[in-house]
N, C-alpha and C. Protein backbone atom coordinates (compact mmCIF):
# COMPACT_ATOMS: atom_id res chain seq x y z
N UNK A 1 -13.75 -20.59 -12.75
CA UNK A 1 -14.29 -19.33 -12.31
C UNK A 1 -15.57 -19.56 -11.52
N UNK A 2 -15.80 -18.63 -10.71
CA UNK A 2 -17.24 -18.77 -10.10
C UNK A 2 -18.24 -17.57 -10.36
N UNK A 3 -18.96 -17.87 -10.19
CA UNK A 3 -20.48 -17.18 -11.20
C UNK A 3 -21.16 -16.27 -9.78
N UNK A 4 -21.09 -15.05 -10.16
CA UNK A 4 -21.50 -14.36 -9.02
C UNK A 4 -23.14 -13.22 -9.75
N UNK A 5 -23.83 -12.59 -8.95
CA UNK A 5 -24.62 -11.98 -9.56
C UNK A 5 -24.53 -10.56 -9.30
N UNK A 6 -24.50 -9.90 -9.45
CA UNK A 6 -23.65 -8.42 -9.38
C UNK A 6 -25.36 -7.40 -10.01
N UNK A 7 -25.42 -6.40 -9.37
CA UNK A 7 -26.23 -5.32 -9.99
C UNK A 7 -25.59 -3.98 -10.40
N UNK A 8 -25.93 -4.14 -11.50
CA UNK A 8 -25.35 -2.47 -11.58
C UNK A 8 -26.76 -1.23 -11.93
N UNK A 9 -25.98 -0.21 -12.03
CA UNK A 9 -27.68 0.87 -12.48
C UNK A 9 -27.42 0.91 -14.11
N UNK A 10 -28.57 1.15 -14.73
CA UNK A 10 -28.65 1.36 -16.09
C UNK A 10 -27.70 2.16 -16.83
N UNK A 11 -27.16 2.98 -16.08
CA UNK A 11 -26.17 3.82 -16.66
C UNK A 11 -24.84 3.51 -16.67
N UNK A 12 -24.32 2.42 -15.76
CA UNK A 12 -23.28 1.73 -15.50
C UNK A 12 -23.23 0.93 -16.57
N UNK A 13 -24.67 -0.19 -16.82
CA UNK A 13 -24.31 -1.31 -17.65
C UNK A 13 -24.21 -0.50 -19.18
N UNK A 14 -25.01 0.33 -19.60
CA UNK A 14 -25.07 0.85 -20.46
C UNK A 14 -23.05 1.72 -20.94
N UNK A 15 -22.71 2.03 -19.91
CA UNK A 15 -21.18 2.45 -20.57
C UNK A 15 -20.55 1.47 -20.41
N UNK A 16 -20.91 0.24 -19.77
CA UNK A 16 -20.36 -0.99 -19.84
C UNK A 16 -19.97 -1.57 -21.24
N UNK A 17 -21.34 -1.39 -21.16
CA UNK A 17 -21.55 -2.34 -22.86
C UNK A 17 -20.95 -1.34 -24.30
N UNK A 18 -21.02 -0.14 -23.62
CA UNK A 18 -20.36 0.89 -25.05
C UNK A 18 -18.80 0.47 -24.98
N UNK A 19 -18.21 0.37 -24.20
CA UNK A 19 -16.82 -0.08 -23.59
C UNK A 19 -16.62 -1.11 -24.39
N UNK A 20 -17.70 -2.54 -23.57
CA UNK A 20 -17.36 -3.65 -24.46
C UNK A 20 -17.29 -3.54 -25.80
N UNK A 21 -18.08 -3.20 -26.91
CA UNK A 21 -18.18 -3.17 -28.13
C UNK A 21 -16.88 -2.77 -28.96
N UNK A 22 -17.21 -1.05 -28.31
CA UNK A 22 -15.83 -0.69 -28.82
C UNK A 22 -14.50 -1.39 -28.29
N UNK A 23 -13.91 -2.28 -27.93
CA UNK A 23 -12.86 -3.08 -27.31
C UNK A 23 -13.14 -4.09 -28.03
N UNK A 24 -14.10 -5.10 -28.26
CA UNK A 24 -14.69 -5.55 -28.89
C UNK A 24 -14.32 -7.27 -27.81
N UNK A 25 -14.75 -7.02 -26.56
CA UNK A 25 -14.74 -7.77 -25.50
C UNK A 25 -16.10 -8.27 -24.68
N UNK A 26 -15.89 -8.69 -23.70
CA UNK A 26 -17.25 -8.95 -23.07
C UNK A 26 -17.52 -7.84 -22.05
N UNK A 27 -18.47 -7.70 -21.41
CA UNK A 27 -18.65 -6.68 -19.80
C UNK A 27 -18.28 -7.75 -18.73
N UNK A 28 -18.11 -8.99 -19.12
CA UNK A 28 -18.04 -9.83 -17.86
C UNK A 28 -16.39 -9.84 -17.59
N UNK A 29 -15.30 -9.54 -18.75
CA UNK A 29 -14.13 -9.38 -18.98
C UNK A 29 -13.50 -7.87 -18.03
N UNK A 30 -14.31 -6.64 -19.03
CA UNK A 30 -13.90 -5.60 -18.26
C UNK A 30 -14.21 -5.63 -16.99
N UNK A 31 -15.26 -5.66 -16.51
CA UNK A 31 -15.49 -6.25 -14.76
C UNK A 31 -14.21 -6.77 -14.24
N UNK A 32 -14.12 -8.49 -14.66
CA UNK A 32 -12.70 -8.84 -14.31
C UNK A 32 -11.54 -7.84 -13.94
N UNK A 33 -11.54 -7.33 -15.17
CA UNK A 33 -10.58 -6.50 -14.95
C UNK A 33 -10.34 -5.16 -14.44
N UNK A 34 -11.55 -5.01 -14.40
CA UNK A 34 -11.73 -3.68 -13.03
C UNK A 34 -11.44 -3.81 -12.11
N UNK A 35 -11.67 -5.66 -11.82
CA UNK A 35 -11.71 -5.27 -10.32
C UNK A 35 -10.24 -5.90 -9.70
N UNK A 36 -9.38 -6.59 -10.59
CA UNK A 36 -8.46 -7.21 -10.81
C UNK A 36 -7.30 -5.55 -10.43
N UNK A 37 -7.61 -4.63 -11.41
CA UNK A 37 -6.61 -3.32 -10.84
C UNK A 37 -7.00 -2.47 -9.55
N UNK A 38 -8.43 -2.66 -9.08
CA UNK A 38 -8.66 -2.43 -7.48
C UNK A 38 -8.11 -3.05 -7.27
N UNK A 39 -8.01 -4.50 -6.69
CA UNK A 39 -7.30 -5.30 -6.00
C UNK A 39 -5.66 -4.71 -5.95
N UNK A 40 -5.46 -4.85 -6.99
CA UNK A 40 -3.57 -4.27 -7.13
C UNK A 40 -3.67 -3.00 -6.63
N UNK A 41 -4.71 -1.92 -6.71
CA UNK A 41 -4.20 -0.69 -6.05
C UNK A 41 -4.40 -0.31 -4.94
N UNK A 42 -5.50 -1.27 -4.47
CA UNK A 42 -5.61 -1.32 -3.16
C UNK A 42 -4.36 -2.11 -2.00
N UNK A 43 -4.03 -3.07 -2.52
CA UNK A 43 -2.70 -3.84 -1.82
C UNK A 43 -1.41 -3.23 -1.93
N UNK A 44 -1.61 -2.40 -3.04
CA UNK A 44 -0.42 -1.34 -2.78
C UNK A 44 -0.65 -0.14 -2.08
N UNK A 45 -1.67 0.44 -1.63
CA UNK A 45 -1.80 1.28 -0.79
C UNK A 45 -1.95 0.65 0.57
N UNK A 46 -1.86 -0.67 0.73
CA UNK A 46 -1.97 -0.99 2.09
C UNK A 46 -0.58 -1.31 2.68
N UNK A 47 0.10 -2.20 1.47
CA UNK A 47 1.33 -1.85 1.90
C UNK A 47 1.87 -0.68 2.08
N UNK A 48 1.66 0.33 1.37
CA UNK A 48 2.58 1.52 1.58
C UNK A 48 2.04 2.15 2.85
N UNK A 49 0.57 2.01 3.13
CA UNK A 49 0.13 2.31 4.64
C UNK A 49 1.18 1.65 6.03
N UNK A 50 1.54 0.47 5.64
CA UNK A 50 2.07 -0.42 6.64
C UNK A 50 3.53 0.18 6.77
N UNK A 51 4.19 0.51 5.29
CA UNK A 51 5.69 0.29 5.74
C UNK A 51 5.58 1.98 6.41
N UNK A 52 4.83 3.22 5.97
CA UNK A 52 4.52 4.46 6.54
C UNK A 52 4.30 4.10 7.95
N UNK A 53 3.50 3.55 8.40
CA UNK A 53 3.42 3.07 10.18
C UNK A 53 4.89 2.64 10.57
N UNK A 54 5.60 1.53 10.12
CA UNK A 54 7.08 1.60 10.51
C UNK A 54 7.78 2.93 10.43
N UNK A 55 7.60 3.36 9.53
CA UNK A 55 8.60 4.79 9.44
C UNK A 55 8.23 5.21 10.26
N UNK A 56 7.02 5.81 10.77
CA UNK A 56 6.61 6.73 11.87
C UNK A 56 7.18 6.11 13.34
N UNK A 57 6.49 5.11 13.30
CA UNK A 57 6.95 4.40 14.86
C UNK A 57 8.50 4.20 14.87
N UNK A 58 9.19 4.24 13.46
CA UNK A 58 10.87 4.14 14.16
C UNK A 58 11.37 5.70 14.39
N UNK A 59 10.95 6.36 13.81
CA UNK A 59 11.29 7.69 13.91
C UNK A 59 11.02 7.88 15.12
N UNK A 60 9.45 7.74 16.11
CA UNK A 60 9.30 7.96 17.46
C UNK A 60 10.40 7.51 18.39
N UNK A 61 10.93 6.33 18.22
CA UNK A 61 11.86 5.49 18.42
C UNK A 61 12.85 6.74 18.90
N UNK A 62 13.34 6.86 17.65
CA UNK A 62 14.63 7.97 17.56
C UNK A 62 14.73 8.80 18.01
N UNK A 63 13.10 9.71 17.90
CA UNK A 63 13.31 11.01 18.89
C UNK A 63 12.89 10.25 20.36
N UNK A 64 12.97 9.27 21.03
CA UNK A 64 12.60 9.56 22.18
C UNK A 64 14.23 8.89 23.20
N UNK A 65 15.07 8.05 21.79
CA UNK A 65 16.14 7.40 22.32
C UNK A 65 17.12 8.82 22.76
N UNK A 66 18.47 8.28 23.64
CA UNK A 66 19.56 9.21 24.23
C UNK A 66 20.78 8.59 23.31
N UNK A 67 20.74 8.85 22.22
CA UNK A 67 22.34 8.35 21.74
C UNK A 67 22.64 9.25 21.68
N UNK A 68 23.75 9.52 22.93
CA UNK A 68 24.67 10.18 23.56
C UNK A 68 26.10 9.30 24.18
N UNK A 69 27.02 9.69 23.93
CA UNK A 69 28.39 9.21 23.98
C UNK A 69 28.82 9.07 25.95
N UNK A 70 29.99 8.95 26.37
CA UNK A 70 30.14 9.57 27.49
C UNK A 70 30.94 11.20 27.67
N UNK A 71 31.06 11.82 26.13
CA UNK A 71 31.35 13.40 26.16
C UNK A 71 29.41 14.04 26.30
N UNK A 72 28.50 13.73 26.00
CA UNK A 72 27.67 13.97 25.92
C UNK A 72 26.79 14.10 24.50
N UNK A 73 27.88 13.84 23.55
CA UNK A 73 27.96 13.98 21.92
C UNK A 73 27.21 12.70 20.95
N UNK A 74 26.53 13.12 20.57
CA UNK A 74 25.72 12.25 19.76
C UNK A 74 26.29 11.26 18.68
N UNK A 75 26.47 9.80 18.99
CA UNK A 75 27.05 9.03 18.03
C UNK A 75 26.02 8.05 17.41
N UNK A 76 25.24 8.89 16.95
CA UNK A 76 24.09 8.63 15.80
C UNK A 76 25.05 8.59 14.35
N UNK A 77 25.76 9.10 14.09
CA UNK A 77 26.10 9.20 12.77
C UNK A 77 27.11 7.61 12.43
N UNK A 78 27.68 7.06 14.13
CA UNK A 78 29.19 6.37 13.94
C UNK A 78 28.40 4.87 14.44
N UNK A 79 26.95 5.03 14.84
CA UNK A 79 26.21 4.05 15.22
C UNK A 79 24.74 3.72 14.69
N UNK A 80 24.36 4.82 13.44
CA UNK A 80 23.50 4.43 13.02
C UNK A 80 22.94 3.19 12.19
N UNK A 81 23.61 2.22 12.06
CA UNK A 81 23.30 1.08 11.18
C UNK A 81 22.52 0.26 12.83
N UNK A 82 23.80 0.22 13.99
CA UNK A 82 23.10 -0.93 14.83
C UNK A 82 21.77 -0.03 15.56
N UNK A 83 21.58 1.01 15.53
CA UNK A 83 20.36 1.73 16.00
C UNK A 83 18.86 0.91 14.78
N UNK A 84 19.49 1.38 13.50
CA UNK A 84 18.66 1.00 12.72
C UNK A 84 18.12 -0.13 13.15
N UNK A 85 19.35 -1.64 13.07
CA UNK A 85 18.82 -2.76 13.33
C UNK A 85 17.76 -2.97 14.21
N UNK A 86 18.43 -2.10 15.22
CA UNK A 86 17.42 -1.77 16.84
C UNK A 86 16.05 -1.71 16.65
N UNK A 87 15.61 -0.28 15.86
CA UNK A 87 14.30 -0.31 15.32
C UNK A 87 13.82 -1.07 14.48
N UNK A 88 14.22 -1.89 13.50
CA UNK A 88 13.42 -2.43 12.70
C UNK A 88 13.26 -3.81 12.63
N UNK A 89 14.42 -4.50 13.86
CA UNK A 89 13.98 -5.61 14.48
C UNK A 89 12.74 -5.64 15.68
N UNK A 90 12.53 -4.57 16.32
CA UNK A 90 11.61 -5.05 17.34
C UNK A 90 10.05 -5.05 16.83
């Protein structure tokens, strides 16, 4: 592990340490682990930011493509898998 120096305000360390006791752990532990479930909830909101940007940009995709047949008839329904591929390869 590496040894970092961190400040908190009196009122922080103080429910820190009520935390620790009752748990009957360290404050240097719960820290850990505070910041251990930021980390996880933050990387999951970034992924879910990222794959939301694909959705949006393939959807633009879609409304701006012409899948139209030569009747004029939309074969989105009989061609949607290689459309898909379309968008989510490029």
């Amino acid at each position: 592990m590496i040894r970092i120096s961190i400040q908190f305000t009196e009122a922080q360390i103080k429910s820190l340490k009520t935390m620790a006791k009752a748990r009957k752990t360290s404050v240097a532990k719960l820290v850990r682990e505070s910041v251990t479930l930021f980390l996880i909830n933050n990387s999951n909101e970034a992924i879910r930011e990222a794959k939301r940007q694909r959705l949006l940009e393939g959807l633009k995709k879609i409304k701006e493509a012409k899948f139209r047949d030569i009747e004029g008839k939309t074969d989105l329904s009989t061609n949607h898998d290689q459309y898909l591929d379309e968008i989510y390869s490029s």
